[in-house]
Protein backbone atom coordinates (compact mmCIF):
# COMPACT_ATOMS: atom_id res chain seq x y z
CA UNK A 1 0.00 0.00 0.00
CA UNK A 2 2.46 2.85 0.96
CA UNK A 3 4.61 1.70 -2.41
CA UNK A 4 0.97 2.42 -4.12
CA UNK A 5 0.84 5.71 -2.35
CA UNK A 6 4.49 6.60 -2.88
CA UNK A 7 3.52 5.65 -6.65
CA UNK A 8 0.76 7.90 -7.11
CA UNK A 9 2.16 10.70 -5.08
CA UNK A 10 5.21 10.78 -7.26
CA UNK A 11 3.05 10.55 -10.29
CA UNK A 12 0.83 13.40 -9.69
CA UNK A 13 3.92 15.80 -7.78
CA UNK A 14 6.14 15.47 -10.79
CA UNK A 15 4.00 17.31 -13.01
CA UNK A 16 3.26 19.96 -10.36
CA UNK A 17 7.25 20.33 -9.56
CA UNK A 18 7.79 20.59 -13.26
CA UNK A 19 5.11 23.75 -13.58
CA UNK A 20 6.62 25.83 -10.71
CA UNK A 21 10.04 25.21 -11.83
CA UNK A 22 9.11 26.50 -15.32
CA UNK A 23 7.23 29.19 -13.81
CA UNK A 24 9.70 30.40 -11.34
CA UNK A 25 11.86 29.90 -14.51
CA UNK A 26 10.09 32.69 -16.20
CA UNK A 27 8.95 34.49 -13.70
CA UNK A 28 12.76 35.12 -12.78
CA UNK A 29 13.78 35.81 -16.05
CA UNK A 30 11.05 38.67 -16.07
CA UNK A 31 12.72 40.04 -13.47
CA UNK A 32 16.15 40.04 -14.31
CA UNK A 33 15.46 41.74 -17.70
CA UNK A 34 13.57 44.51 -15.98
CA UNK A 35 17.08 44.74 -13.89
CA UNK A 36 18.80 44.66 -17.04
CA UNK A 37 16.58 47.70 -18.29
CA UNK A 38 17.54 49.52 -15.76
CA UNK A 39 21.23 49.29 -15.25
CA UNK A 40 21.23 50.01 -19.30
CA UNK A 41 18.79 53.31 -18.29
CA UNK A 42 16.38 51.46 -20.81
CA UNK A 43 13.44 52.78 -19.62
CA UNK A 44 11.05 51.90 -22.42
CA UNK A 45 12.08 48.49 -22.28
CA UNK A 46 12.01 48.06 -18.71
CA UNK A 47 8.20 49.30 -18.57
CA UNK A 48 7.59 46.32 -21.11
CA UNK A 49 8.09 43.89 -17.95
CA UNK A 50 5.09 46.51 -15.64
CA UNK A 51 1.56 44.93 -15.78
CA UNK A 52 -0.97 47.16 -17.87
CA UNK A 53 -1.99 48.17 -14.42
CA UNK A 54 1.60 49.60 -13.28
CA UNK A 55 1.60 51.06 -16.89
CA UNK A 56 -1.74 52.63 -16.87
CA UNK A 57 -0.82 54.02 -13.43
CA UNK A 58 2.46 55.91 -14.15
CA UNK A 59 1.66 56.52 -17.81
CA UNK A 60 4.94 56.55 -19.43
CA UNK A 61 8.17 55.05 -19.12
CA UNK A 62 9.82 58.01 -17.85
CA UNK A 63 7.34 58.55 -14.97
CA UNK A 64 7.94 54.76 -14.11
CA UNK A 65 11.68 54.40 -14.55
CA UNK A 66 11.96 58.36 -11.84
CA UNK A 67 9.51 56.35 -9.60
CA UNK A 68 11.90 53.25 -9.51
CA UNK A 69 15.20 55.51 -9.78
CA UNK A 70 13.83 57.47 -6.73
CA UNK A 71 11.79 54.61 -4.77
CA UNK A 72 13.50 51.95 -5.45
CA UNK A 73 17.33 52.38 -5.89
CA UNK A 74 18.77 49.10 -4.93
CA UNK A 75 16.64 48.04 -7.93
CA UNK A 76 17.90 50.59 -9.95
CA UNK A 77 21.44 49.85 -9.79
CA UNK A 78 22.19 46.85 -8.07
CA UNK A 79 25.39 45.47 -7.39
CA UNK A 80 23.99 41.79 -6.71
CA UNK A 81 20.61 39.90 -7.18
CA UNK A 82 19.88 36.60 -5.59
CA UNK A 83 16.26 34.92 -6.38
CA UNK A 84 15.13 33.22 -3.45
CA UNK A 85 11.70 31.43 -2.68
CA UNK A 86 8.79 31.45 -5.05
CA UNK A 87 5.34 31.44 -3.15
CA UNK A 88 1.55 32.06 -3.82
CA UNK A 89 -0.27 34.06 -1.04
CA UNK A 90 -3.49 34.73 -1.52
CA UNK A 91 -3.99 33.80 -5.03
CA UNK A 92 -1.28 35.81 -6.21
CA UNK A 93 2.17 34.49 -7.01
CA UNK A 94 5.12 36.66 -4.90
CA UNK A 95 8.75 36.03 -5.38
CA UNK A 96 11.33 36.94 -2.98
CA UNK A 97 14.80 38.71 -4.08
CA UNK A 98 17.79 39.57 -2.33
CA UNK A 99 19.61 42.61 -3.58
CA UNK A 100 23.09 43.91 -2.91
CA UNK A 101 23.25 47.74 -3.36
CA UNK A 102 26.35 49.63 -4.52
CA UNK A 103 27.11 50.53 -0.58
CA UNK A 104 26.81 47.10 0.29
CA UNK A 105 23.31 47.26 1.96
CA UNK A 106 20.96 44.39 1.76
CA UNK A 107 17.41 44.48 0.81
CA UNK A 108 14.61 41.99 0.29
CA UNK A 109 11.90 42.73 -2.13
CA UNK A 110 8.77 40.85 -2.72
CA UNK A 111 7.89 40.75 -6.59
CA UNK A 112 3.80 40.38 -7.09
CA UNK A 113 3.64 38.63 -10.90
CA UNK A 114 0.98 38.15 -12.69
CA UNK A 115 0.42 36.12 -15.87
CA UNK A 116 -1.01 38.19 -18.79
CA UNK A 117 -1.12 37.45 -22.68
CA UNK A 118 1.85 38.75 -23.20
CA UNK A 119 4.09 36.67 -19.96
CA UNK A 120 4.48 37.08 -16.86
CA UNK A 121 4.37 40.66 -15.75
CA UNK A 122 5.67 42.49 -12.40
CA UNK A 123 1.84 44.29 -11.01
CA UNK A 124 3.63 45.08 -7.26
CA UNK A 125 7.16 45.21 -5.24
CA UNK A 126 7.46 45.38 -1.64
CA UNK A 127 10.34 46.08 0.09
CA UNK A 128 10.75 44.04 2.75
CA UNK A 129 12.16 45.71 6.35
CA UNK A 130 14.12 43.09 7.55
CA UNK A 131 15.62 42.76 11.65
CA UNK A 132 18.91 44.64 12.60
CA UNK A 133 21.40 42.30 13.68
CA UNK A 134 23.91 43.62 16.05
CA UNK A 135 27.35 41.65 16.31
């Protein structure tokens, strides 16, 4: 029986495994372009990776790459980016990423993706506060 089970569990988690790697797959390479966009000052192209909700609130890709350049600077120019764990809360599908800023500061961002016609596109980040650790 638990050689059945083992079977069946197998069976039905290997497909499943398969998805979220291929997901998380894309979903990171979303993000990395975006990154990519904006350590080339691309702005145009880094909007491209913005749901239409993100686009239809900042309007153009100026307005969104100032809002990024001035909100989010360790995502503007980071030094290092590390993906870590892909998770769905809620419904939604949030992936976690470590950034190293030019200073050497840490930050961890959550990345709200959403899957359109077009891909996978970023619709939120949230910067995570994380604990100070004192030596």
């Amino acid at each position: 029986m638990r050689l059945v089970l083992g079977f069946l569990f197998v069976t039905l988690a290997a497909p499943l495994m398969a998805q979220t790697g291929a997901e998380r797959g894309a979903i990171t390479g979303v993000i990395g372009a975006q990154i990519e966009a904006f350590l080339a000052r691309d702005a145009a192209r880094a909007f491209t990776y913005a749901s239409p909700g993100i686009q239809a609130l900042f309007g153009s890709p100026e307005r969104f790459a100032m809002m990024v350049e001035q909100g989010y600077p360790m995502v503007w120019q980071p030094e290092a980016v590390d993906y870590l764990d892909l998770r769905e809360q809620d419904g939604r599908l949030w992936q976690r990423v470590r950034l190293r800023d030019g200073a050497g500061a840490i930050h961890v961002l959550d990345y709200q993706m959403i899957e359109t016609a077009e891909g996978w596109k970023i619709n939120a980040v949230d910067l995570l506060h994380l604990p100070e650790v004192s030596a």
